[in-house]
Protein backbone atom coordinates (compact mmCIF):
# COMPACT_ATOMS: atom_id res chain seq x y z
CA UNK A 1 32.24 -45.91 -36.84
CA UNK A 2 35.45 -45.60 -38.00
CA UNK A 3 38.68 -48.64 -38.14
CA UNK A 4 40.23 -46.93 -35.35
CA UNK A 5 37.35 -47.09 -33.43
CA UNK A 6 37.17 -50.95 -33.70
CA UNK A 7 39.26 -52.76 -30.85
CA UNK A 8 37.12 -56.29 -31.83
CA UNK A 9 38.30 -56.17 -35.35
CA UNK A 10 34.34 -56.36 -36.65
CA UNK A 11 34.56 -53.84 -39.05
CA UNK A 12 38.07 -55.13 -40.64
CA UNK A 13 36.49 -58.71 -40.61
CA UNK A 14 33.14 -57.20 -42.17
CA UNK A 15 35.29 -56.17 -44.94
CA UNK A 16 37.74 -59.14 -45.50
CA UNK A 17 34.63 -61.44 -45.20
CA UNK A 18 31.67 -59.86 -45.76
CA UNK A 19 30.45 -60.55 -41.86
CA UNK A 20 32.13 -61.48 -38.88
CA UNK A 21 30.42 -63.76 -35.74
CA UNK A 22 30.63 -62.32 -31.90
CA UNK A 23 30.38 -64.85 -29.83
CA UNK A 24 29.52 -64.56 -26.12
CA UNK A 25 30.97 -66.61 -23.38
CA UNK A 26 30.12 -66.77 -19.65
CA UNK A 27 32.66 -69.52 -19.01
CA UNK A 28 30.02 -70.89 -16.50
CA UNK A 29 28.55 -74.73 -16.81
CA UNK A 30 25.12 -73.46 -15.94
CA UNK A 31 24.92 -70.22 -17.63
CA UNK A 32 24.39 -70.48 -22.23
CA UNK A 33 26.16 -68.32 -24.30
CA UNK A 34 25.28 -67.60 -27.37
CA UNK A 35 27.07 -66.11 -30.91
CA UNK A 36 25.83 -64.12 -33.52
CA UNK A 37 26.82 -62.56 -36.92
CA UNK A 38 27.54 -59.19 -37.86
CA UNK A 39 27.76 -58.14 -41.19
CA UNK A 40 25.53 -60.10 -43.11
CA UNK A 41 22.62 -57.49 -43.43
CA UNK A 42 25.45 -54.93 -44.63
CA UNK A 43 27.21 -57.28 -47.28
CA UNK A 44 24.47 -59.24 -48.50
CA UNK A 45 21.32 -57.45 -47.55
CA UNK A 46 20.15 -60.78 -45.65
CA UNK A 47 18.73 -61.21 -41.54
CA UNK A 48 22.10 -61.63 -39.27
CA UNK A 49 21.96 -64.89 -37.57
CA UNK A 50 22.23 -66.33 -34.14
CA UNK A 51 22.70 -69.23 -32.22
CA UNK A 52 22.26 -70.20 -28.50
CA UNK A 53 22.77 -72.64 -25.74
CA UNK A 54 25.83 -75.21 -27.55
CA UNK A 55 29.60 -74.33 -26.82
CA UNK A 56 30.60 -70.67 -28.08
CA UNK A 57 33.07 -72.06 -30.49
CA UNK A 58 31.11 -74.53 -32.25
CA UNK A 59 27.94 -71.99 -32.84
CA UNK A 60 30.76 -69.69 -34.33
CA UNK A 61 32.11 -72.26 -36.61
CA UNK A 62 28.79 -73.16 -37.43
CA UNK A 63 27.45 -69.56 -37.86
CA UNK A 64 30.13 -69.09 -40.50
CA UNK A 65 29.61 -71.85 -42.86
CA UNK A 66 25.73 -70.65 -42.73
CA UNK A 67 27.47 -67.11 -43.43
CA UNK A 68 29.43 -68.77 -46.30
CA UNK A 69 25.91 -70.43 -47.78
CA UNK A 70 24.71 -66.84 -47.52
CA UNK A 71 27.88 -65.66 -49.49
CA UNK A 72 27.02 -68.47 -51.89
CA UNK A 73 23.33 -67.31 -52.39
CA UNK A 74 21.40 -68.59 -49.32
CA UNK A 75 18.38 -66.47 -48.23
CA UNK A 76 16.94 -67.77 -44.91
CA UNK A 77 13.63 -66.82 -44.63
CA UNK A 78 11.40 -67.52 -41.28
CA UNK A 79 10.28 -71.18 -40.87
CA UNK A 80 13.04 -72.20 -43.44
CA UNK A 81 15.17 -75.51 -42.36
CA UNK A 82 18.53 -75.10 -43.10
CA UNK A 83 20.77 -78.72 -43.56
CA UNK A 84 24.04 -79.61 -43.26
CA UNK A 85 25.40 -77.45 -41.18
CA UNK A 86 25.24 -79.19 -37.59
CA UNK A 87 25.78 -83.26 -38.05
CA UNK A 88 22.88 -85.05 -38.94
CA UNK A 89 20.45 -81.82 -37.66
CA UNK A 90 18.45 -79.29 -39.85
CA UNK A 91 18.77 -75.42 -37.98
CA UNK A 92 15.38 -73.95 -38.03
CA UNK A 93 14.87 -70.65 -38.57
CA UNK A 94 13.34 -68.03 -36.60
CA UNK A 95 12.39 -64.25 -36.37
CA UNK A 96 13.87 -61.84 -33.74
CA UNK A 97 11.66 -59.62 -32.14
CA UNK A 98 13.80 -56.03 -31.57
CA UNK A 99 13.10 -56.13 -27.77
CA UNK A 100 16.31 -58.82 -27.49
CA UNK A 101 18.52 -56.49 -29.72
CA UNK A 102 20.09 -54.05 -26.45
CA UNK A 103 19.98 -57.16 -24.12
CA UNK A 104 22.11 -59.18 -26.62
CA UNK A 105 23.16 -58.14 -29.57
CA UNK A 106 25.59 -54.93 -28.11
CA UNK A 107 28.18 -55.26 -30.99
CA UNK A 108 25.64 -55.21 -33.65
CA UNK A 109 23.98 -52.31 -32.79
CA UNK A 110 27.45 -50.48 -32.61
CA UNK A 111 28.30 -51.12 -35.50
CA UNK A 112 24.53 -50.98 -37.55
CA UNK A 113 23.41 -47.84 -35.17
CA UNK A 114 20.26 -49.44 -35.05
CA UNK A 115 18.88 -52.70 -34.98
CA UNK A 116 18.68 -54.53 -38.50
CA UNK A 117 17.13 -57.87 -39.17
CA UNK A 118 18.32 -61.03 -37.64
CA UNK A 119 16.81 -64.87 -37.12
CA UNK A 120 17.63 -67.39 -34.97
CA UNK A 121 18.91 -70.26 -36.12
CA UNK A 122 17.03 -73.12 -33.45
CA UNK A 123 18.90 -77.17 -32.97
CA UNK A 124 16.96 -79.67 -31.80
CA UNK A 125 18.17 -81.96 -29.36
CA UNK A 126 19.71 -85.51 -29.52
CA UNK A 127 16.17 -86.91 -31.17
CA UNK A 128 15.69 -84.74 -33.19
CA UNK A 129 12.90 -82.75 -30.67
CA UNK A 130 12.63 -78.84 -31.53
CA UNK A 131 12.59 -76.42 -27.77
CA UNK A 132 8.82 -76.25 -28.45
CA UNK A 133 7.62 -79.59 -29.03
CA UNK A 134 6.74 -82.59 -25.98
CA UNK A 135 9.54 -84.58 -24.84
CA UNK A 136 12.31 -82.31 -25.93
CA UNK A 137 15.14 -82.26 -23.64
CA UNK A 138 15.39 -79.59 -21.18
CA UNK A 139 18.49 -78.09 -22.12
CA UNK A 140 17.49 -77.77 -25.95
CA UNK A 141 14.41 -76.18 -24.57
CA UNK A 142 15.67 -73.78 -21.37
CA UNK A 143 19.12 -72.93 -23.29
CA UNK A 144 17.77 -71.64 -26.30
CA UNK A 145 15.23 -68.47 -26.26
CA UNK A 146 12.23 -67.62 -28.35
CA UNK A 147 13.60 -64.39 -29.42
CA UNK A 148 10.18 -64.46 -31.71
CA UNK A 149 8.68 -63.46 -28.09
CA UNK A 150 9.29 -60.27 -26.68
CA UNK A 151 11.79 -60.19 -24.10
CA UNK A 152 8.61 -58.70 -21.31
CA UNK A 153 6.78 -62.00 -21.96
CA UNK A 154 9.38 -64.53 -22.41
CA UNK A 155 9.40 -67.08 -19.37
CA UNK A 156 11.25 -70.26 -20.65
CA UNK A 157 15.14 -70.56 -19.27
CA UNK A 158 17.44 -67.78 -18.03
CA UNK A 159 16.86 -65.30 -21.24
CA UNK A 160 14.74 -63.31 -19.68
CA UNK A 161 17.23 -62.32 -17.05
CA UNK A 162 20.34 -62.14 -18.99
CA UNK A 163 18.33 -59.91 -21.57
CA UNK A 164 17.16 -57.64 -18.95
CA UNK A 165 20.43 -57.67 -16.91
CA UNK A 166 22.86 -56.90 -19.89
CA UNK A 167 20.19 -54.32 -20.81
CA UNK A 168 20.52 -52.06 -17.63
């Protein structure tokens, strides 16, 4: 891919930067959206991260300072906890299983040509509950996906559909 052939501005920001985030609006109350980064895997030879189910602005603001603790040395590694990044709320970190990568990720196959690691970065709700664990709230747990699942067995929220969907 070539700069001419980049009307988002990933590849100039992939430069600059060293990664740049995409995030994904539907505008909609009752549909998620989600961001992600590009970039890192290129520049730093670390997993791309993502986000899901908070307001598309903050998960890119907050998917660039992780990108900037990456820039500063920061490995995340599945099961790691990463602090200080969302008030008062360690991100967990998750693996991505490559049937999500069409569905979701568009941009960063584009510009990779194939899909490249990435983890998912998981908030817990307002005390401190993980999507997984009893008594978390229901948005936490239907607005986030278990991209460690593959997309053909994943039942929890609208993922499913959006995945399959955006992948036709």
């Amino acid at each position: 891919m070539t700069d001419h052939q980049d009307p988002s501005g990933i590849i100039d920001r992939v430069k600059k930067f060293g990664w740049s985030v995409q995030g994904v609006a539907d505008y909609d109350e009752d549909e998620p959206d989600w961001a992600y980064t590009i970039g890192l895997w290129h520049s730093f030879e670390t997993p791309d991260l993502c986000m899901f189910g908070l307001d598309v602005e903050d998960m890119v603001e907050w998917l660039n300072d992780v990108a900037e603790l990456v820039e500063r040395g920061l490995r995340p590694q599945v099961d790691d906890v990463v602090p200080g990044v969302l008030e008062g709320f360690p991100l967990h970190v998750r693996p991505v299983d490559e049937s999500w990568y069409e569905g979701l990720f568009g941009q960063s196959l584009a510009f990779y040509g194939r899909p490249v690691p990435m983890l998912e970065l998981i908030w817990p709700d307002k005390n401190g509950k993980l999507p997984w664990e009893e008594g978390a709230r229901a948005r936490c747990r239907e607005w986030q996906p278990r991209l460690w699942t593959p997309v053909s067995q994943h039942t929890v929220g609208p993922w499913q559909e959006i995945a399959t969907v955006d992948d036709e």
